[in-house]
Protein backbone atom coordinates (compact mmCIF):
# COMPACT_ATOMS: atom_id res chain seq x y z
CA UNK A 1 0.00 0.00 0.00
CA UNK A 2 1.92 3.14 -1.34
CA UNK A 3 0.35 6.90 -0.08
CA UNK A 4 1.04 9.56 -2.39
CA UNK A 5 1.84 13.52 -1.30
CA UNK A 6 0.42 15.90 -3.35
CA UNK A 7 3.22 18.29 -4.52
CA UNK A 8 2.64 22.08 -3.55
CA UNK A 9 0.98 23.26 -6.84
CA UNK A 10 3.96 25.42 -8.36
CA UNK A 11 1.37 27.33 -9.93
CA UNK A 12 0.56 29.33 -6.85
CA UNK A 13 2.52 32.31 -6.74
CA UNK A 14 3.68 33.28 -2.61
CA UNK A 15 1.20 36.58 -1.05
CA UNK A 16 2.58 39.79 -2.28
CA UNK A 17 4.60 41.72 -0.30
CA UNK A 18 5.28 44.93 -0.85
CA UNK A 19 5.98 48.82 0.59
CA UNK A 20 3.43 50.96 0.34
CA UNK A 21 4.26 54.12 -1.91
CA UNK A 22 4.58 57.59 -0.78
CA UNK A 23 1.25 58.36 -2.58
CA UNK A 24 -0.99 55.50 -0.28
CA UNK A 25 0.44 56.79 2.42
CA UNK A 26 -0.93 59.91 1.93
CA UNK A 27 -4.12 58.56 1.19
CA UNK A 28 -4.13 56.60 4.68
CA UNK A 29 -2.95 59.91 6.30
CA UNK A 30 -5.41 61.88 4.74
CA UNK A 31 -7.12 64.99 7.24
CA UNK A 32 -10.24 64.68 4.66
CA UNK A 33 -12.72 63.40 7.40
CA UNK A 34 -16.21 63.67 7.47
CA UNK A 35 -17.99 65.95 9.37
CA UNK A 36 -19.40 62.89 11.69
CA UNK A 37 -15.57 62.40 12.17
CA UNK A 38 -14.27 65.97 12.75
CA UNK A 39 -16.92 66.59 15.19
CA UNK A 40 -16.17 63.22 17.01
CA UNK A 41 -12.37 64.70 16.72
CA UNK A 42 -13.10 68.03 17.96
CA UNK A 43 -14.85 66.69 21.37
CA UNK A 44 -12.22 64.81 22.08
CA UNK A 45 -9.84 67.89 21.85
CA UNK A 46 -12.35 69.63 23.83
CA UNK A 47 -12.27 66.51 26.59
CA UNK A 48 -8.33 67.47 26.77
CA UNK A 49 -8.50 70.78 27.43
CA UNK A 50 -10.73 69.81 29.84
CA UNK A 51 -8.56 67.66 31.61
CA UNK A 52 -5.98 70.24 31.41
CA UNK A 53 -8.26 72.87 33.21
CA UNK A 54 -8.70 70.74 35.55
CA UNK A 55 -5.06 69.86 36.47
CA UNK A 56 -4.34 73.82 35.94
CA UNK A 57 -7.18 75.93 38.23
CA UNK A 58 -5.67 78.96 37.84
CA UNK A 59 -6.95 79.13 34.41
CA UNK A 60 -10.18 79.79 36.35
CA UNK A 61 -9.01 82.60 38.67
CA UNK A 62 -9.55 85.33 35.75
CA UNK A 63 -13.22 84.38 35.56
CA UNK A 64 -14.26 84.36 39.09
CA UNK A 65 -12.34 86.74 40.29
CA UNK A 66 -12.89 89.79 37.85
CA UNK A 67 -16.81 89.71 37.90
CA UNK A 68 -16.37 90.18 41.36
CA UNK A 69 -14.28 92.54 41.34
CA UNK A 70 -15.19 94.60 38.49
CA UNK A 71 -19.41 93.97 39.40
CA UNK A 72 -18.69 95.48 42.57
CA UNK A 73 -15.95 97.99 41.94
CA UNK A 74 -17.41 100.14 39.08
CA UNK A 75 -21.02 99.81 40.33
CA UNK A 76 -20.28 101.18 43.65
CA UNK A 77 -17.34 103.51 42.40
CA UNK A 78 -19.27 105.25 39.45
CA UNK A 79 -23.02 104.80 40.22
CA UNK A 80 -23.78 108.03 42.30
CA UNK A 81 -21.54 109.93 39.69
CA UNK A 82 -23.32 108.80 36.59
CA UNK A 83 -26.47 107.99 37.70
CA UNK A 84 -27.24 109.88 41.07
CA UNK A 85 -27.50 106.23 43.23
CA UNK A 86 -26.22 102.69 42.72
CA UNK A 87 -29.49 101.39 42.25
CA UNK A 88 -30.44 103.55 39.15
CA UNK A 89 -26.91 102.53 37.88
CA UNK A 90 -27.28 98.98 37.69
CA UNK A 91 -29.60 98.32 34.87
CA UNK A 92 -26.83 99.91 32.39
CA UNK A 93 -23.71 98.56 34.62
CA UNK A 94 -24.87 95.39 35.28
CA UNK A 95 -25.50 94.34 31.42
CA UNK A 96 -22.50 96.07 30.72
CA UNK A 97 -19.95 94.17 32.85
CA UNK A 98 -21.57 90.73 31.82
CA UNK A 99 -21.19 91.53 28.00
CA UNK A 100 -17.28 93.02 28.85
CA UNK A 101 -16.63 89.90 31.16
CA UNK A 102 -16.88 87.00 29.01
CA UNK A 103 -15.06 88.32 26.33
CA UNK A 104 -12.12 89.75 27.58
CA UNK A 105 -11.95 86.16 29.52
CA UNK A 106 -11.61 84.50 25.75
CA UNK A 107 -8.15 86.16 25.64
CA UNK A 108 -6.45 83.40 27.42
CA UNK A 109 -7.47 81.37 24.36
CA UNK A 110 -4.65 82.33 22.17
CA UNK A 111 -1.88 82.72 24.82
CA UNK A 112 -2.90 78.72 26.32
CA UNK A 113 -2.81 77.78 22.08
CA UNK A 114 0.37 78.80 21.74
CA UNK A 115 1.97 77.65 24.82
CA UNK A 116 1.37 74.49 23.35
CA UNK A 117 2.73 75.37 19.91
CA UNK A 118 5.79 75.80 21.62
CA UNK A 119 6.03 72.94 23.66
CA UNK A 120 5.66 70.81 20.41
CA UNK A 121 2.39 69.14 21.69
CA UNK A 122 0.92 70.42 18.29
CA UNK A 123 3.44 68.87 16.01
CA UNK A 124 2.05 65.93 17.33
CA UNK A 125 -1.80 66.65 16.20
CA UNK A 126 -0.23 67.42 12.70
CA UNK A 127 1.14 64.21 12.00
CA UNK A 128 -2.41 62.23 13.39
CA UNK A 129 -4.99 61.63 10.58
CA UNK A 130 -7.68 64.12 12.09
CA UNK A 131 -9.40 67.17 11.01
CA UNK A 132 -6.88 70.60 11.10
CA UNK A 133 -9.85 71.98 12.63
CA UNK A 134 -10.16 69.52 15.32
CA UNK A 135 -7.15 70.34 17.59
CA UNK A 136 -8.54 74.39 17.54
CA UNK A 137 -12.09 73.89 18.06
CA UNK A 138 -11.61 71.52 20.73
CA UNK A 139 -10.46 74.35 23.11
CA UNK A 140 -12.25 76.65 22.10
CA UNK A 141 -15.36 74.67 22.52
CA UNK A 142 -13.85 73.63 25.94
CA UNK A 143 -12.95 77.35 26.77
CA UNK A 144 -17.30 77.96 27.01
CA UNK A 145 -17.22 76.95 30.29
CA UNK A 146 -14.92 79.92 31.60
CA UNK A 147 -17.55 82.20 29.51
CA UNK A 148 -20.51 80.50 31.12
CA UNK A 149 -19.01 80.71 34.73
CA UNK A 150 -17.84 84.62 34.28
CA UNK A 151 -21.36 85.36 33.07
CA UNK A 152 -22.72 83.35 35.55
CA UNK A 153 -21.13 84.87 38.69
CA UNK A 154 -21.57 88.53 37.26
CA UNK A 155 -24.82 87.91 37.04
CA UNK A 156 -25.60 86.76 40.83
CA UNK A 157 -23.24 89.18 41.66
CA UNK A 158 -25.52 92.00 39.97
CA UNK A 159 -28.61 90.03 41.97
CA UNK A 160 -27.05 89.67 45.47
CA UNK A 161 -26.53 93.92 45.22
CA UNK A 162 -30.19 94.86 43.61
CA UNK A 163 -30.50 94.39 40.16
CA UNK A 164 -33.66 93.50 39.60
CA UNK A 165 -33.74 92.67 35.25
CA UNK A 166 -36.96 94.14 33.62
CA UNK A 167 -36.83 91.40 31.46
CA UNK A 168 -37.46 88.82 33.47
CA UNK A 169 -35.93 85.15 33.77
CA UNK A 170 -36.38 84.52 29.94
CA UNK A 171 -34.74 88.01 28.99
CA UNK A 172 -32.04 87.62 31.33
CA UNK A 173 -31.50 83.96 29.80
CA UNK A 174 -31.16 85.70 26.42
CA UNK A 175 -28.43 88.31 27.61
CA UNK A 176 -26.76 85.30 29.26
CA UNK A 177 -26.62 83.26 26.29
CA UNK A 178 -25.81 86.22 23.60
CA UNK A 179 -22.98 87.12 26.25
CA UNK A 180 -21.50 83.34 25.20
CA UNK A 181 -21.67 83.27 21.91
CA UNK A 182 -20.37 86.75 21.46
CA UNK A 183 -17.17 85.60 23.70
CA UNK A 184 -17.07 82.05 21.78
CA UNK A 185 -16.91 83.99 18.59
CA UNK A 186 -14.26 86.33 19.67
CA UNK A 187 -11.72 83.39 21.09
CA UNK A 188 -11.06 82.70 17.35
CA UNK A 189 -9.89 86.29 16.54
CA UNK A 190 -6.88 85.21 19.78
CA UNK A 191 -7.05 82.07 18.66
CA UNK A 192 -5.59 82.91 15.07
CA UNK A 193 -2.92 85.36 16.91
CA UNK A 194 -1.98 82.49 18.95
CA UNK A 195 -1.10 81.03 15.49
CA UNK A 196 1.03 83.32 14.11
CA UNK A 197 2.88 85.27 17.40
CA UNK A 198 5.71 84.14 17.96
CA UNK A 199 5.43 83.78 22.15
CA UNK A 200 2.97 84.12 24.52
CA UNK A 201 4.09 87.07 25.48
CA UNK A 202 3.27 88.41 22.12
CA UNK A 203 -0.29 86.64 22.21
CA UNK A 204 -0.90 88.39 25.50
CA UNK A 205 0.21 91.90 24.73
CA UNK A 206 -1.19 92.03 20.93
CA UNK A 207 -4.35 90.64 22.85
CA UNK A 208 -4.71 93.38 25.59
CA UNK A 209 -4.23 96.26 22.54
CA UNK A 210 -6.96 94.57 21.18
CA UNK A 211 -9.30 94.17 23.50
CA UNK A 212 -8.75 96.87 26.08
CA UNK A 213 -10.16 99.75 24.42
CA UNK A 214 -12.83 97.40 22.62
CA UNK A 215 -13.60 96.95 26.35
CA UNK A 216 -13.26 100.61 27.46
CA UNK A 217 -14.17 102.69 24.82
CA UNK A 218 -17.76 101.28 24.65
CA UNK A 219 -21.09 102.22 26.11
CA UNK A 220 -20.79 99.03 28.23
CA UNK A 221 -20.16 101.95 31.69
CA UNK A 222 -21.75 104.48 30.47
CA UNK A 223 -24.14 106.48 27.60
CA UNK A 224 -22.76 107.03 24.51
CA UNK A 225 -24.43 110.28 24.16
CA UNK A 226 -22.53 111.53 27.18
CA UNK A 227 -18.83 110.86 24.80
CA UNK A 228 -17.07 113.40 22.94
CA UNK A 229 -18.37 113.10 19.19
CA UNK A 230 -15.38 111.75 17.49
CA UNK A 231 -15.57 109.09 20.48
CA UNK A 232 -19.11 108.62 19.77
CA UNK A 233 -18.39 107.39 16.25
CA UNK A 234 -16.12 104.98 17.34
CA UNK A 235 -17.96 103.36 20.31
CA UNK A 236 -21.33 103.37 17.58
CA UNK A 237 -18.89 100.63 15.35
CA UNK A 238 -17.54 98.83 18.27
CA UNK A 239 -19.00 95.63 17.75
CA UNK A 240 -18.68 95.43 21.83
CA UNK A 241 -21.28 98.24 21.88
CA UNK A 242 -23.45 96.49 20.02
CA UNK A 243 -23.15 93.40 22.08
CA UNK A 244 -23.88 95.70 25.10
CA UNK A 245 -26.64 96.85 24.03
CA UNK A 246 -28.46 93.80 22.60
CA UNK A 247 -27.47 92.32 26.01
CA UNK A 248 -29.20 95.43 27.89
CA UNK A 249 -32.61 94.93 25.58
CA UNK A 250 -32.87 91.55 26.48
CA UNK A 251 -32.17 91.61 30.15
CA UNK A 252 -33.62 95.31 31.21
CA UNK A 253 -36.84 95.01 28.88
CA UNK A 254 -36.59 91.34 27.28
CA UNK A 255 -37.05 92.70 23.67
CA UNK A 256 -35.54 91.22 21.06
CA UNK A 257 -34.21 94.34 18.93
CA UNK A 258 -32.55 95.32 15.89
CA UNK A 259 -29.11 95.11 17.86
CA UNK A 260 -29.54 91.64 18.86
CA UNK A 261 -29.61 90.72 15.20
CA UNK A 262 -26.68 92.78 14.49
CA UNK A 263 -24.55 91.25 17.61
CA UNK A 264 -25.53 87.61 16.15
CA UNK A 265 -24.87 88.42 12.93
CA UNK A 266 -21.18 90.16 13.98
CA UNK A 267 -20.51 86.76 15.66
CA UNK A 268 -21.52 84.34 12.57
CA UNK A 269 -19.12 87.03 10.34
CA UNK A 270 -16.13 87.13 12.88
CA UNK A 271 -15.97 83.56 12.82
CA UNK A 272 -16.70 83.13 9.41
CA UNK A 273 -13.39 85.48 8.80
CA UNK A 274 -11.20 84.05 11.77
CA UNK A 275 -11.58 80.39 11.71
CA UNK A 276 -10.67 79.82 8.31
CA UNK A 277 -7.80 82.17 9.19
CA UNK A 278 -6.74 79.88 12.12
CA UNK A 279 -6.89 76.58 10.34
CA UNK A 280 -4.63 78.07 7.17
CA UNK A 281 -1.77 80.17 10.09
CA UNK A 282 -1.90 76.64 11.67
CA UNK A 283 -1.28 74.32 8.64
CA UNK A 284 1.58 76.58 7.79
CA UNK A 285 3.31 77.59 10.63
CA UNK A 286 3.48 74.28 11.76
């Protein structure tokens, strides 16, 4: 009895192997992800900033602190100068300070963005296959809750001394809300200077020319009509003075006016402009 072995059929040619060329690479490296994908990529940014926050607190000193102080400080400084009594001086303070909080808070955006540009954490996002978008959005997204705190506590602040909003619990909601989404849409104006400064340092002080007479040379403390006129022009194009305004309509008599439109629609441009902006400094400068 004889058992035969089948020979290995020569025929059969061994499995391919091969490197993979420069262009499939690419292609398996490739940032074009769908918008189920970026978003999923963004919140997970957003969860790391997070984390960071939370092993850094004194990222959270600047919005608790300065509602307090400023709430209480220019009410009780200024009222009986502008207004004859604190009391009469809140309705225009109060709304004031909460649309001036938040936003100058959104400065620490760029200066945190490109402390981590220099520590190379971003060169490190660069070479992952995600969206170019992803590793901005995520803090700015995660950078809502300093907004929502700083208009939080200047609000209860502004309630604990007598303000008393004409507008009710729904009209206050609205100045609330338009206060973060105003300061969300400013963060990418800092967040595209964090992108192309070259230090923190730079981020901060570009950031403070910026924003400091945006802050101050507003009706946010008090009536523009009260302003030299050449001042008056400017403070009637300061797109803070229109947030101020829209935020006082909603909270002192819960209207939704012509200026709330225009504050929205200066926040859909601004980050129409600057997050494009951000995305293109970043993918070059990096």
């Amino acid at each position: 009895m004889s058992t035969t072995t089948e020979a290995p059929n020569e025929t059969q040619e061994p499995r391919e192997m091969r490197r993979l060329t420069v262009e499939e690479i690419v292609a398996r490296t490739s940032t074009h992800n769908s918008l189920r994908d970026t978003v999923s990529q963004t919140i997970t940014m957003a969860w790391r900033s997070l984390k960071k926050m939370r092993r850094n607190p004194e990222q959270f000193f600047d919005v608790i602190i300065q509602p307090l102080l400023f709430t209480a400080m220019f009410t009780y400084i200024f009222g009986g100068a502008i207004s004859g009594s604190v009391s009469s001086y809140m309705p225009l303070i109060i709304p004031g300070i909460l649309a001036q909080t938040a936003p100058t808070a959104c400065m620490a955006m760029g200066t945190q963005l490109r402390e981590d540009m220099d520590k190379g954490v971003f060169y490190r996002f660069k070479s992952l296959p995600i969206a170019r978008i992803a590793p901005l959005a995520g803090p700015a997204l995660a950078d809502v809750i300093r907004y929502v705190i700083a208009a939080t506590l200047t609000i209860l602040v502004g309630l604990v001394m007598g303000y008393r909003p004409g507008g009710g619990f729904v009209g206050t909601l609205g100045g609330w809300a338009l206060t973060i989404v105003a300061a969300w849409s400013l963060a990418w104006i800092f967040t595209w200077l964090g992108t192309i400064a070259r230090s923190a340092q730079a981020v901060q002080g570009i950031s403070m020319m910026i924003m400091f007479p945006l802050s101050f040379m507003s009706n946010a403390f008090v009536k523009e009509d009260t302003m030299p006129d050449w001042l008056q022009a400017f403070v009637k194009v300061n797109p803070v003075s229109h947030v101020v305004t829209a935020v006082r309509d909603l909270m002192n008599e819960g209207r939704l006016t012509a200026d709330v439109g225009w504050a929205l629609f200066g926040c859909v441009v601004v980050v129409a402009i600057f997050a494009p902006l951000s995305v293109r400094s970043y993918k070059r400068h990096l």
